[in-house]
PDB file of N, CA and C in Angstrom:
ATOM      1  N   UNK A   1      10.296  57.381 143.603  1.00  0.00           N
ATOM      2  CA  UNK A   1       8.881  57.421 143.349  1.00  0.00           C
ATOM      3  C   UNK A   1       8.315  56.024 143.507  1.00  0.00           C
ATOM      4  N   UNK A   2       7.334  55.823 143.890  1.00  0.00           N
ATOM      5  CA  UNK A   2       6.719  54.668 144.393  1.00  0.00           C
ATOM      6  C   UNK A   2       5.150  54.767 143.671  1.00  0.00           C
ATOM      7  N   UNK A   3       4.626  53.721 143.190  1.00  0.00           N
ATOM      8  CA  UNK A   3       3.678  53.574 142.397  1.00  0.00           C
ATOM      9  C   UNK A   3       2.452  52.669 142.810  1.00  0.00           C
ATOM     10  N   UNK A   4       0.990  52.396 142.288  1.00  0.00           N
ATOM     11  CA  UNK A   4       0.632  51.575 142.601  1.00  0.00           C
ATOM     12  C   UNK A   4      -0.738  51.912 144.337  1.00  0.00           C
ATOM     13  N   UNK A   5      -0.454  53.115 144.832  1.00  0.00           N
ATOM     14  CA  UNK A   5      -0.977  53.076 146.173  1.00  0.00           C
ATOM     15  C   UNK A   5      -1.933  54.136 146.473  1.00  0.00           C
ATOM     16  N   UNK A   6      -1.901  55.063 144.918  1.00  0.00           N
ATOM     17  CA  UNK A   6      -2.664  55.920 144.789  1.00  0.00           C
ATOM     18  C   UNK A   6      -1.766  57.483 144.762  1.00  0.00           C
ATOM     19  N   UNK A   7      -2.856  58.498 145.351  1.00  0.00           N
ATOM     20  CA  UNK A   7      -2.088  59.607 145.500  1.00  0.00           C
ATOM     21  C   UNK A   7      -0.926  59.673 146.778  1.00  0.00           C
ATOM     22  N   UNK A   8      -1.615  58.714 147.817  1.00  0.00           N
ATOM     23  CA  UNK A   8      -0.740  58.604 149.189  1.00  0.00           C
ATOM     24  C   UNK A   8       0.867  58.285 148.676  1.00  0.00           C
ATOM     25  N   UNK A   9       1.154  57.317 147.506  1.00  0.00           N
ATOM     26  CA  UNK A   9       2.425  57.536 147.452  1.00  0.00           C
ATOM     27  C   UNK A   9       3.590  58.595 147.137  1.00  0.00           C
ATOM     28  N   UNK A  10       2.921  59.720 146.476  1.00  0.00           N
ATOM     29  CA  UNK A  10       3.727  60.975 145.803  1.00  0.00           C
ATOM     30  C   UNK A  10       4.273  62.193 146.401  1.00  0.00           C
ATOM     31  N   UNK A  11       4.442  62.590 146.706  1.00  0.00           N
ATOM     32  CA  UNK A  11       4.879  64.063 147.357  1.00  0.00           C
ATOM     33  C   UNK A  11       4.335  65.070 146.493  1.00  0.00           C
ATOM     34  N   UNK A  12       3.523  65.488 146.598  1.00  0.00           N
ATOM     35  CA  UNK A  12       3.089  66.482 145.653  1.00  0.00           C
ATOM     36  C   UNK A  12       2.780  67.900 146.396  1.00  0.00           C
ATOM     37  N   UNK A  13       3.773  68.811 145.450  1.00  0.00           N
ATOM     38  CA  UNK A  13       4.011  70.180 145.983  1.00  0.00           C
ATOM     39  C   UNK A  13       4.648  70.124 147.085  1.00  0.00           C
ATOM     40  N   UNK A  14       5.712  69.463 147.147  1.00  0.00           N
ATOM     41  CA  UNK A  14       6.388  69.445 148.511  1.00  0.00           C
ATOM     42  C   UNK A  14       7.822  69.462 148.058  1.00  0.00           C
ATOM     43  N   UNK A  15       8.656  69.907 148.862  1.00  0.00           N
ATOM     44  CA  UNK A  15       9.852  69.826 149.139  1.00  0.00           C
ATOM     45  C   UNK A  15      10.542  68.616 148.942  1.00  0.00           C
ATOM     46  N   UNK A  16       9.976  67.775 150.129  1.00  0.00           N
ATOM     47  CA  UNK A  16      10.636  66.248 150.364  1.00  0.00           C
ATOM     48  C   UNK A  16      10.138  66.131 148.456  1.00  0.00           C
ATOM     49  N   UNK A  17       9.308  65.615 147.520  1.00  0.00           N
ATOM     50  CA  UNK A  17       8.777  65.540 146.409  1.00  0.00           C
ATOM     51  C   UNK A  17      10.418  66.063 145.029  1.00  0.00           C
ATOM     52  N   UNK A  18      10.847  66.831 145.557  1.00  0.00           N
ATOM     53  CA  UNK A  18      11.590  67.527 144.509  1.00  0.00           C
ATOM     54  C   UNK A  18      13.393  66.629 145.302  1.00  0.00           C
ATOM     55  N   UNK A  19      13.535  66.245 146.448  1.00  0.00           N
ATOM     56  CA  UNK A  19      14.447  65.829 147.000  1.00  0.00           C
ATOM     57  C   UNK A  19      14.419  64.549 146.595  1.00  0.00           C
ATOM     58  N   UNK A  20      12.917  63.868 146.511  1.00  0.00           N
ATOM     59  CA  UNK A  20      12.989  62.161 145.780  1.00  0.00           C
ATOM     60  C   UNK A  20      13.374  62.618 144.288  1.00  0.00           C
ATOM     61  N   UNK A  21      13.453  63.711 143.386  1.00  0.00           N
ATOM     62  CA  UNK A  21      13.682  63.252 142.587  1.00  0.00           C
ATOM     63  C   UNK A  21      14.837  63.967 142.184  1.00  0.00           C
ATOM     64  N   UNK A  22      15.662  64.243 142.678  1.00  0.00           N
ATOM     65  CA  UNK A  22      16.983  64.773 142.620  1.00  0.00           C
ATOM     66  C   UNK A  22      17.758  63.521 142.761  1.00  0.00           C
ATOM     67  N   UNK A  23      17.376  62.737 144.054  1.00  0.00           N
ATOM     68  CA  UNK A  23      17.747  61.545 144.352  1.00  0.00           C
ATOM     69  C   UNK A  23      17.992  60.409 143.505  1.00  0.00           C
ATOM     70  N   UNK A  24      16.499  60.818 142.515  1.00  0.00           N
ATOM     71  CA  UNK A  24      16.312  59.714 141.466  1.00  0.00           C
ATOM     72  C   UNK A  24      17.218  59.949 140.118  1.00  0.00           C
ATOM     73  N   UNK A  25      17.196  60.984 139.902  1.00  0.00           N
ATOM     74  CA  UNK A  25      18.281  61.775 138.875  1.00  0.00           C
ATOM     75  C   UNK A  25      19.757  61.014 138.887  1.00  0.00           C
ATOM     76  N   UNK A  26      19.910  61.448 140.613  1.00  0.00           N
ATOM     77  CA  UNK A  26      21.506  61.372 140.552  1.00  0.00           C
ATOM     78  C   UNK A  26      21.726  59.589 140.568  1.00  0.00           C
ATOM     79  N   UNK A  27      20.789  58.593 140.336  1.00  0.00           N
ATOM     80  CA  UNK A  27      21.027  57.445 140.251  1.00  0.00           C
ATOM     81  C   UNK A  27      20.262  56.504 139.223  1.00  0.00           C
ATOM     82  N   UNK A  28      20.217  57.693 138.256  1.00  0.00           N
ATOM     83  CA  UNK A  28      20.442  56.828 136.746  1.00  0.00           C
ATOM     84  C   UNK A  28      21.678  56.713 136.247  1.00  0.00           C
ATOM     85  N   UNK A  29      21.616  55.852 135.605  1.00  0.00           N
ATOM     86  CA  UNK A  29      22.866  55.976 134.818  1.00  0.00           C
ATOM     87  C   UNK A  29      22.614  55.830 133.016  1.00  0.00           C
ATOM     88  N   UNK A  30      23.594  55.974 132.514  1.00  0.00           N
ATOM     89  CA  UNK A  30      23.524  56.098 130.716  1.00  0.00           C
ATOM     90  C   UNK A  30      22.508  55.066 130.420  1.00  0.00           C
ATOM     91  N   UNK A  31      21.568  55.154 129.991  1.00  0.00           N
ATOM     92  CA  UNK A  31      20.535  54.201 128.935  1.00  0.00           C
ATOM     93  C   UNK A  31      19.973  53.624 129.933  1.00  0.00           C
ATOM     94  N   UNK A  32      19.807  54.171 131.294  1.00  0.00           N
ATOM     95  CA  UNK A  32      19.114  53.090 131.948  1.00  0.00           C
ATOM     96  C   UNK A  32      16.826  53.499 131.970  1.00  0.00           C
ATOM     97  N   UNK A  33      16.436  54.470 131.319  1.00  0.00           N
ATOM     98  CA  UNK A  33      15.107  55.136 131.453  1.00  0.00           C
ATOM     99  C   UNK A  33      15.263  55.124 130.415  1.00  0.00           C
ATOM    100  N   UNK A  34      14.343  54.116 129.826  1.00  0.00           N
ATOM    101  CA  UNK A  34      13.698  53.650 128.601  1.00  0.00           C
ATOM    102  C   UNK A  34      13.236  55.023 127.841  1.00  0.00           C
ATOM    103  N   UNK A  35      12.482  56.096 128.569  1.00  0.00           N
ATOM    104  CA  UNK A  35      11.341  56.998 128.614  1.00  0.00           C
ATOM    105  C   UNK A  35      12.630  58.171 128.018  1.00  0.00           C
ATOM    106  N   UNK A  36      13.749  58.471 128.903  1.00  0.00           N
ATOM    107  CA  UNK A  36      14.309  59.970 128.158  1.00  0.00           C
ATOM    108  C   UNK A  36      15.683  59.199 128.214  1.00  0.00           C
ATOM    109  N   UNK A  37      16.667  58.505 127.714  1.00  0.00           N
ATOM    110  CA  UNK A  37      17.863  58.197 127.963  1.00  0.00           C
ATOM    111  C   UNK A  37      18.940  59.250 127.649  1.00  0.00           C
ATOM    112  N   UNK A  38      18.788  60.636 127.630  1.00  0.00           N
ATOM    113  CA  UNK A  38      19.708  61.723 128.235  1.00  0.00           C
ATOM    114  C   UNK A  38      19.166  61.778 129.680  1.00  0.00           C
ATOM    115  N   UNK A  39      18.497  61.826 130.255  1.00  0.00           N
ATOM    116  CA  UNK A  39      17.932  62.184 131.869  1.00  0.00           C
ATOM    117  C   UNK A  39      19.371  60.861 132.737  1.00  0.00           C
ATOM    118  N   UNK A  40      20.509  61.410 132.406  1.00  0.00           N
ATOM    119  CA  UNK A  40      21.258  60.424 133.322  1.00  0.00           C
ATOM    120  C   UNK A  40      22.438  60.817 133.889  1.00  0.00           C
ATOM    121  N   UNK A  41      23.221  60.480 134.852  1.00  0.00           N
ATOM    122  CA  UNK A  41      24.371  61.019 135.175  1.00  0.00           C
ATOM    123  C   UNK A  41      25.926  60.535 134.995  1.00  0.00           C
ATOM    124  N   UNK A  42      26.351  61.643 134.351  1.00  0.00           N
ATOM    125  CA  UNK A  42      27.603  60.414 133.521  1.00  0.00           C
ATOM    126  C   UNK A  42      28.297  59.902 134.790  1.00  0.00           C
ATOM    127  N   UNK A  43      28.266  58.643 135.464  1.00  0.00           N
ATOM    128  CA  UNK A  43      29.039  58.353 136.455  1.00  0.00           C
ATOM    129  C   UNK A  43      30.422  57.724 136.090  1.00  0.00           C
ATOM    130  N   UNK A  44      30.283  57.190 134.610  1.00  0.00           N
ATOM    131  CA  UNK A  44      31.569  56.229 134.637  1.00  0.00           C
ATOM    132  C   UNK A  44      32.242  57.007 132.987  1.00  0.00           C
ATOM    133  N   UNK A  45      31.700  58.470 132.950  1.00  0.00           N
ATOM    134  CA  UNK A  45      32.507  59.561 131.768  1.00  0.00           C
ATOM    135  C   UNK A  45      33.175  59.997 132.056  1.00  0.00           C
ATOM    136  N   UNK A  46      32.090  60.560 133.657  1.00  0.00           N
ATOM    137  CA  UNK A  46      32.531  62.456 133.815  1.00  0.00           C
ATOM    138  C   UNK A  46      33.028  61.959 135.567  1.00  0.00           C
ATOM    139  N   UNK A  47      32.446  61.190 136.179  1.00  0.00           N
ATOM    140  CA  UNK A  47      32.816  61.359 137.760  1.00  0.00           C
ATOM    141  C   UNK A  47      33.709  60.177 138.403  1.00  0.00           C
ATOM    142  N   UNK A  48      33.344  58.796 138.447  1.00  0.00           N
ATOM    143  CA  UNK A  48      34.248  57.625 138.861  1.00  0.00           C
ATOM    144  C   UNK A  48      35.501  57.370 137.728  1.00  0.00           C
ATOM    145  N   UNK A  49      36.469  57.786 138.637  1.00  0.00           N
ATOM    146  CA  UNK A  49      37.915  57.298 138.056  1.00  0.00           C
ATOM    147  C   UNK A  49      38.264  58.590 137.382  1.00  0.00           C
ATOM    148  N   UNK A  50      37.977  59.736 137.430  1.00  0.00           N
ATOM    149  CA  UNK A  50      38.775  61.124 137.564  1.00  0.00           C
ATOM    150  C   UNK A  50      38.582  61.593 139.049  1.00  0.00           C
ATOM    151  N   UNK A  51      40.155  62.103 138.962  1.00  0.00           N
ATOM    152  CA  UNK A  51      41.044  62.197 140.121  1.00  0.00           C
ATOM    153  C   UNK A  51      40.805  63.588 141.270  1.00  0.00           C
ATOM    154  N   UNK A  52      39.905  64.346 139.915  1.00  0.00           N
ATOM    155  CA  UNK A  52      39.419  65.883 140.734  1.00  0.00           C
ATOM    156  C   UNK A  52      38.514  66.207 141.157  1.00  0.00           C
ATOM    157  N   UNK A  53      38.144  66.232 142.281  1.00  0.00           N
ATOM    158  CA  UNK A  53      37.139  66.551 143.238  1.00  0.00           C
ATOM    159  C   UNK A  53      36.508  67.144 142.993  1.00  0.00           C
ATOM    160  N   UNK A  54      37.049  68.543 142.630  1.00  0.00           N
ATOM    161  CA  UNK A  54      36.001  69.308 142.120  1.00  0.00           C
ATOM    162  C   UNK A  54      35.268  69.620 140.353  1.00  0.00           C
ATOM    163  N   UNK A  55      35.611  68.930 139.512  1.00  0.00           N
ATOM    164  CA  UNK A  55      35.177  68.319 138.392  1.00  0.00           C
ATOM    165  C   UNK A  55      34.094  67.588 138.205  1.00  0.00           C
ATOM    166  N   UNK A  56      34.270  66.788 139.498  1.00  0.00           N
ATOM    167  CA  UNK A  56      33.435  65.677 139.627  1.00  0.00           C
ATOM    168  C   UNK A  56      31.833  66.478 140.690  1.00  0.00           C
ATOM    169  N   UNK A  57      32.544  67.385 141.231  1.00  0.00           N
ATOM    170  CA  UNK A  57      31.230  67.669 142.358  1.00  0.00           C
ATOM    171  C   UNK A  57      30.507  68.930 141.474  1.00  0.00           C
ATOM    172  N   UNK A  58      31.219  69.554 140.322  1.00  0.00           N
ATOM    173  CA  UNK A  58      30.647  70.342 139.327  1.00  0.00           C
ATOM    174  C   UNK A  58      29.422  69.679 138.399  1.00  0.00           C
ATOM    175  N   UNK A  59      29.753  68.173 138.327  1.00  0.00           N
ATOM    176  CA  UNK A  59      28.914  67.986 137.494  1.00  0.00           C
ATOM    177  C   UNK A  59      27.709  67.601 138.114  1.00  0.00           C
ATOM    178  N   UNK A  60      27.727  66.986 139.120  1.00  0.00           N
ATOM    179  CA  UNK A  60      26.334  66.388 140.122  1.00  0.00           C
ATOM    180  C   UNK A  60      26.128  67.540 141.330  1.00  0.00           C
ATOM    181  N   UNK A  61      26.417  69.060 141.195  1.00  0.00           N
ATOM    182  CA  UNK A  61      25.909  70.141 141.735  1.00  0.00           C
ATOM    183  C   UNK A  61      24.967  70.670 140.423  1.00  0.00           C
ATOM    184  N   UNK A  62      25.885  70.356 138.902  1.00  0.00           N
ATOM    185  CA  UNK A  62      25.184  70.510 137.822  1.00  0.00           C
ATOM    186  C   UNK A  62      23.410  69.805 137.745  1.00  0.00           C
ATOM    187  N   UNK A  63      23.467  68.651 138.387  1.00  0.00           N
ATOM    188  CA  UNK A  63      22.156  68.142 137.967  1.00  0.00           C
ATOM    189  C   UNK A  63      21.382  68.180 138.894  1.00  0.00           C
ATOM    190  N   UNK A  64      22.017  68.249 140.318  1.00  0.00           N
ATOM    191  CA  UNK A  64      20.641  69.189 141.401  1.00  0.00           C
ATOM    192  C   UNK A  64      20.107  70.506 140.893  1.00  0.00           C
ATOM    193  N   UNK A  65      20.798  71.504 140.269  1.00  0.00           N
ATOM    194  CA  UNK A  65      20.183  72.659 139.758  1.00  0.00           C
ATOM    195  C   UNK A  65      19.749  72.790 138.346  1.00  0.00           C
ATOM    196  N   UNK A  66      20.096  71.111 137.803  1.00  0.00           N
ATOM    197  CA  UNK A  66      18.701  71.425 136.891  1.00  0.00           C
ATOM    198  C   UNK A  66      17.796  70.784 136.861  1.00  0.00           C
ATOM    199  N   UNK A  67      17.550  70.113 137.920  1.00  0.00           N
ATOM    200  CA  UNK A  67      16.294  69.958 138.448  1.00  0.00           C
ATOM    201  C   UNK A  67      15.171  70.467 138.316  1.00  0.00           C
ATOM    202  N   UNK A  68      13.631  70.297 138.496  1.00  0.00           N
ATOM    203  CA  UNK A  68      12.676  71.096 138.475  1.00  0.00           C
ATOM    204  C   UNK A  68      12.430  70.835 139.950  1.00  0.00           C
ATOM    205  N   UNK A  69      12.111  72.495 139.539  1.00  0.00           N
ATOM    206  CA  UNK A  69      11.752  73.064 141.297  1.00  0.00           C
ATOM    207  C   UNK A  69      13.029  73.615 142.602  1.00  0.00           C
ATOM    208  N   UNK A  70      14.254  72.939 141.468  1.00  0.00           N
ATOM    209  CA  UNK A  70      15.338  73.448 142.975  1.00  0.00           C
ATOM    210  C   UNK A  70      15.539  74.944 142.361  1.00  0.00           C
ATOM    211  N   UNK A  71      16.057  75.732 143.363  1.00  0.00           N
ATOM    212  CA  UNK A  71      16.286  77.030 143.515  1.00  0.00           C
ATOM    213  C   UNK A  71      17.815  77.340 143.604  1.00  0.00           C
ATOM    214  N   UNK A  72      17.917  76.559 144.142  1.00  0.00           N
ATOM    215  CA  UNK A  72      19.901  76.685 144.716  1.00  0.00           C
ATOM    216  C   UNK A  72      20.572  75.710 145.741  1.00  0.00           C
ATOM    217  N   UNK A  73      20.978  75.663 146.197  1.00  0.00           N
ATOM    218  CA  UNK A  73      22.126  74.167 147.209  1.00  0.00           C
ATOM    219  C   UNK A  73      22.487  75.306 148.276  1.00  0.00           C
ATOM    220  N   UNK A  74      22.518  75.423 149.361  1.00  0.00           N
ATOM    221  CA  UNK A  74      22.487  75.955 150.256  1.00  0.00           C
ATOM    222  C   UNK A  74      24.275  75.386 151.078  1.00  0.00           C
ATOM    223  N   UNK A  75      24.072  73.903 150.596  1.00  0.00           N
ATOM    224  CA  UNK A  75      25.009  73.162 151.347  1.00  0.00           C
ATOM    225  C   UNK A  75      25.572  71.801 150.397  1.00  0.00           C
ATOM    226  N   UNK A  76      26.873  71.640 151.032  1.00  0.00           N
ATOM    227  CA  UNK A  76      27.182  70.222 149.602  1.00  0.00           C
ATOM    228  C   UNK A  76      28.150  70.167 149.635  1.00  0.00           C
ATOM    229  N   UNK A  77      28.101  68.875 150.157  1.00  0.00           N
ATOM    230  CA  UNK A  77      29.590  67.481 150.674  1.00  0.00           C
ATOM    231  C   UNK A  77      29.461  66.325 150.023  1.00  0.00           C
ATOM    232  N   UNK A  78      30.522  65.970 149.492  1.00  0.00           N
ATOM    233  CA  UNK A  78      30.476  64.419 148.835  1.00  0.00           C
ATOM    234  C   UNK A  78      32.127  63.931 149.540  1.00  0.00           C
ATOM    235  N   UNK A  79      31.942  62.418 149.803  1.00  0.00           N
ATOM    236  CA  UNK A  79      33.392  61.934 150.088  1.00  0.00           C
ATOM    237  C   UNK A  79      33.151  60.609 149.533  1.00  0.00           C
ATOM    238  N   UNK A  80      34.129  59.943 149.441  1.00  0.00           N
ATOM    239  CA  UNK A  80      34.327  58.741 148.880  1.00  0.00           C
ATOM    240  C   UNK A  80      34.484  58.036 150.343  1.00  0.00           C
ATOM    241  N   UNK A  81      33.823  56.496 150.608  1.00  0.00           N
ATOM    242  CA  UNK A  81      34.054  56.104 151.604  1.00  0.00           C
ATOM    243  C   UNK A  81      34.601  55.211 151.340  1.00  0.00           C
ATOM    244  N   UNK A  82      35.847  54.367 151.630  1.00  0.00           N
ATOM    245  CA  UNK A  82      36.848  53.215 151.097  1.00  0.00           C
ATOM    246  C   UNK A  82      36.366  52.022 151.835  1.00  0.00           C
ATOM    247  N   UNK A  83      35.839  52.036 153.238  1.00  0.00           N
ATOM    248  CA  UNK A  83      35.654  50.987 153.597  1.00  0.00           C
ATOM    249  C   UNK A  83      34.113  50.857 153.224  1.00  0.00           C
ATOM    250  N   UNK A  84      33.298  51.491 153.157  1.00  0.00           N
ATOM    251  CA  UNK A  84      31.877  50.520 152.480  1.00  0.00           C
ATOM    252  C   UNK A  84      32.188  50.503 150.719  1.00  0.00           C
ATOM    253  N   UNK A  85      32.786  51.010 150.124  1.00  0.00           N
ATOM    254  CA  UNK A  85      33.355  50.721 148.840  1.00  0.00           C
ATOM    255  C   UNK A  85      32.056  51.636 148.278  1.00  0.00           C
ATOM    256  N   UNK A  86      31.707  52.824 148.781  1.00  0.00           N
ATOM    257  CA  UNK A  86      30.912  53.706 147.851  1.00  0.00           C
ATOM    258  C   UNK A  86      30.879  55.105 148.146  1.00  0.00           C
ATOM    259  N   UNK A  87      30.264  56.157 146.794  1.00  0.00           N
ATOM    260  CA  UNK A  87      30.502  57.478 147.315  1.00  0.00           C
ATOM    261  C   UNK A  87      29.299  57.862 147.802  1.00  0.00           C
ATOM    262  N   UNK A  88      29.231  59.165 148.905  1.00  0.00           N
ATOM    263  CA  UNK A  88      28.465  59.557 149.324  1.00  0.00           C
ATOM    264  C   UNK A  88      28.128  60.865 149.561  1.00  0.00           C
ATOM    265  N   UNK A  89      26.923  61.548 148.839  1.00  0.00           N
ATOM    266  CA  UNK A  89      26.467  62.734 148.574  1.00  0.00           C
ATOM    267  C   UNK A  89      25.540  63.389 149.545  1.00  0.00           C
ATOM    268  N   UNK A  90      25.499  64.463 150.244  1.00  0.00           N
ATOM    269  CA  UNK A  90      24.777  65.101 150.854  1.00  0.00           C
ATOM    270  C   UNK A  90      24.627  66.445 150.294  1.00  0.00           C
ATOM    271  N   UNK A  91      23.387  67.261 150.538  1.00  0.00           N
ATOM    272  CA  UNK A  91      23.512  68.672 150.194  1.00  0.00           C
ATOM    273  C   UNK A  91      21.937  68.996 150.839  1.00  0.00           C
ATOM    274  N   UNK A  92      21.846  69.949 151.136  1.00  0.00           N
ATOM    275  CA  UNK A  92      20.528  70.570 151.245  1.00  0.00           C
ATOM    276  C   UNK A  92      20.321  71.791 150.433  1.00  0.00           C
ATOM    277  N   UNK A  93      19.128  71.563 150.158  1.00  0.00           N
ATOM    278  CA  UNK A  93      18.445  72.544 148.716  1.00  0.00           C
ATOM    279  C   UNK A  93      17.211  73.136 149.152  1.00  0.00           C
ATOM    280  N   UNK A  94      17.467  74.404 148.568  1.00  0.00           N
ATOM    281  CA  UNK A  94      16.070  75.178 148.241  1.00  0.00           C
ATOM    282  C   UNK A  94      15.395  74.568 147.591  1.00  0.00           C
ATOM    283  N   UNK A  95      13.834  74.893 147.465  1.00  0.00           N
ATOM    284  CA  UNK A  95      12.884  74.574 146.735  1.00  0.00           C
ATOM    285  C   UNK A  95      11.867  75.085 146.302  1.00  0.00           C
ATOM    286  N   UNK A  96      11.211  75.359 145.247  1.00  0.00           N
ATOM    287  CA  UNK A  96       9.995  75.848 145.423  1.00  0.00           C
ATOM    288  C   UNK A  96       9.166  75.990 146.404  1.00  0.00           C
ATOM    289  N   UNK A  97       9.198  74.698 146.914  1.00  0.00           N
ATOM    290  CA  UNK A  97       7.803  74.447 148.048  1.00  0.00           C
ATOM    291  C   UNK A  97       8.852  74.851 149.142  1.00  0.00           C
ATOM    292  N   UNK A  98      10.316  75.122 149.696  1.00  0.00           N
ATOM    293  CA  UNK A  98      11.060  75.045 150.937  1.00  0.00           C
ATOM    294  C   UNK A  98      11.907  74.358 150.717  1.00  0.00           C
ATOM    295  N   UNK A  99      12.851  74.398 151.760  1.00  0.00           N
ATOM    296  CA  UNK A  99      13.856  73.983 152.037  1.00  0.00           C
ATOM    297  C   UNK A  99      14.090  71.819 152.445  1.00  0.00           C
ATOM    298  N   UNK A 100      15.355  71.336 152.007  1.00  0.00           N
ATOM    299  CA  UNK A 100      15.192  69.831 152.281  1.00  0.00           C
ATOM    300  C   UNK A 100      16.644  69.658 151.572  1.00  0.00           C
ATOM    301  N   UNK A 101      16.438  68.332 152.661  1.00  0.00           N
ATOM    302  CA  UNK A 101      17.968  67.847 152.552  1.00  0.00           C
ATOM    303  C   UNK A 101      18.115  66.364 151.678  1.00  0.00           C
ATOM    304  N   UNK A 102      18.800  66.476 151.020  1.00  0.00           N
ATOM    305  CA  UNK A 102      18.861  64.860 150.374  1.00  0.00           C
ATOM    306  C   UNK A 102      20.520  64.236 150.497  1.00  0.00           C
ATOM    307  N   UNK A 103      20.402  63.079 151.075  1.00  0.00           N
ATOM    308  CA  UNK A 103      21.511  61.994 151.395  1.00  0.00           C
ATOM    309  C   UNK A 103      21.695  60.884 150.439  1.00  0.00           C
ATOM    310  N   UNK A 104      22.517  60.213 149.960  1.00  0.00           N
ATOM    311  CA  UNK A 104      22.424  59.459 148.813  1.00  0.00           C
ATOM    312  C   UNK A 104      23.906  58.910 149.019  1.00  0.00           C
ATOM    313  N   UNK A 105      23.796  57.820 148.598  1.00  0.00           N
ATOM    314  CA  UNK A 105      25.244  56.665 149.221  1.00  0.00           C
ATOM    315  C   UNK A 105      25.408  55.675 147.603  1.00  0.00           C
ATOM    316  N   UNK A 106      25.736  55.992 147.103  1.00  0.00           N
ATOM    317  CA  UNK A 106      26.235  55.254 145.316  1.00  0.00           C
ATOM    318  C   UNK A 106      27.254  54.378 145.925  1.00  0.00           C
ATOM    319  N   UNK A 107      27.713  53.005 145.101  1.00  0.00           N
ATOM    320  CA  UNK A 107      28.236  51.988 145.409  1.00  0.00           C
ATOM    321  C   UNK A 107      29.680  52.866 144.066  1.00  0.00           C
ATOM    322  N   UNK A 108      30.693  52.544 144.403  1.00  0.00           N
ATOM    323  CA  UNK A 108      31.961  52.600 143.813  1.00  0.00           C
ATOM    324  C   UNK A 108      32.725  51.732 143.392  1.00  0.00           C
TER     325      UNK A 108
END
């Protein structure tokens, strides 16, 4: 979310709109939003440094669908990349407003 530029900065009623903030979700971390400090994703509880793939992709499939406005994940790949030293999330989601894809690259 981008601030400051009026309404031109927001996505409102849109797809892409619900994909910035899935985005934004999946890159809080514990205590970092002054405003709700549960709104975060356990990265260093529940996902970095357990060994199971799918444990880990349960819990951040968990917080795209509780999202407001997503409907369901259509699609959804995560791999760890060793040589840029971070993980990387893709999925495309339903939406209220339609369909959209969100890409997201976390440092490891």
């Amino acid at each position: 979310m981008t601030f400051g530029q009026g309404l031109n900065n927001f996505y409102i009623n849109s797809a892409s709109g619900v994909g910035q903030k899935v985005v934004t979700r999946l890159k809080l971390i514990a205590g970092e939003w002054y405003l709700d400090t549960t709104a975060v994703t356990p990265w260093f509880t529940q996902i970095f440094g357990y060994a199971n793939p799918l444990a880990r992709d349960l819990v951040i499939k968990n917080i795209i669908l509780t999202t407001d406005n997503v409907n369901e994940i259509t699609s959804y790949s995560s791999s760890i990349n060793a040589t840029a030293r971070s993980f990387d999330i893709n999925a495309n989601i339903d939406t209220t407003f339609g369909s959209t894809s969100i890409s997201t690259s976390l440092p490891a």
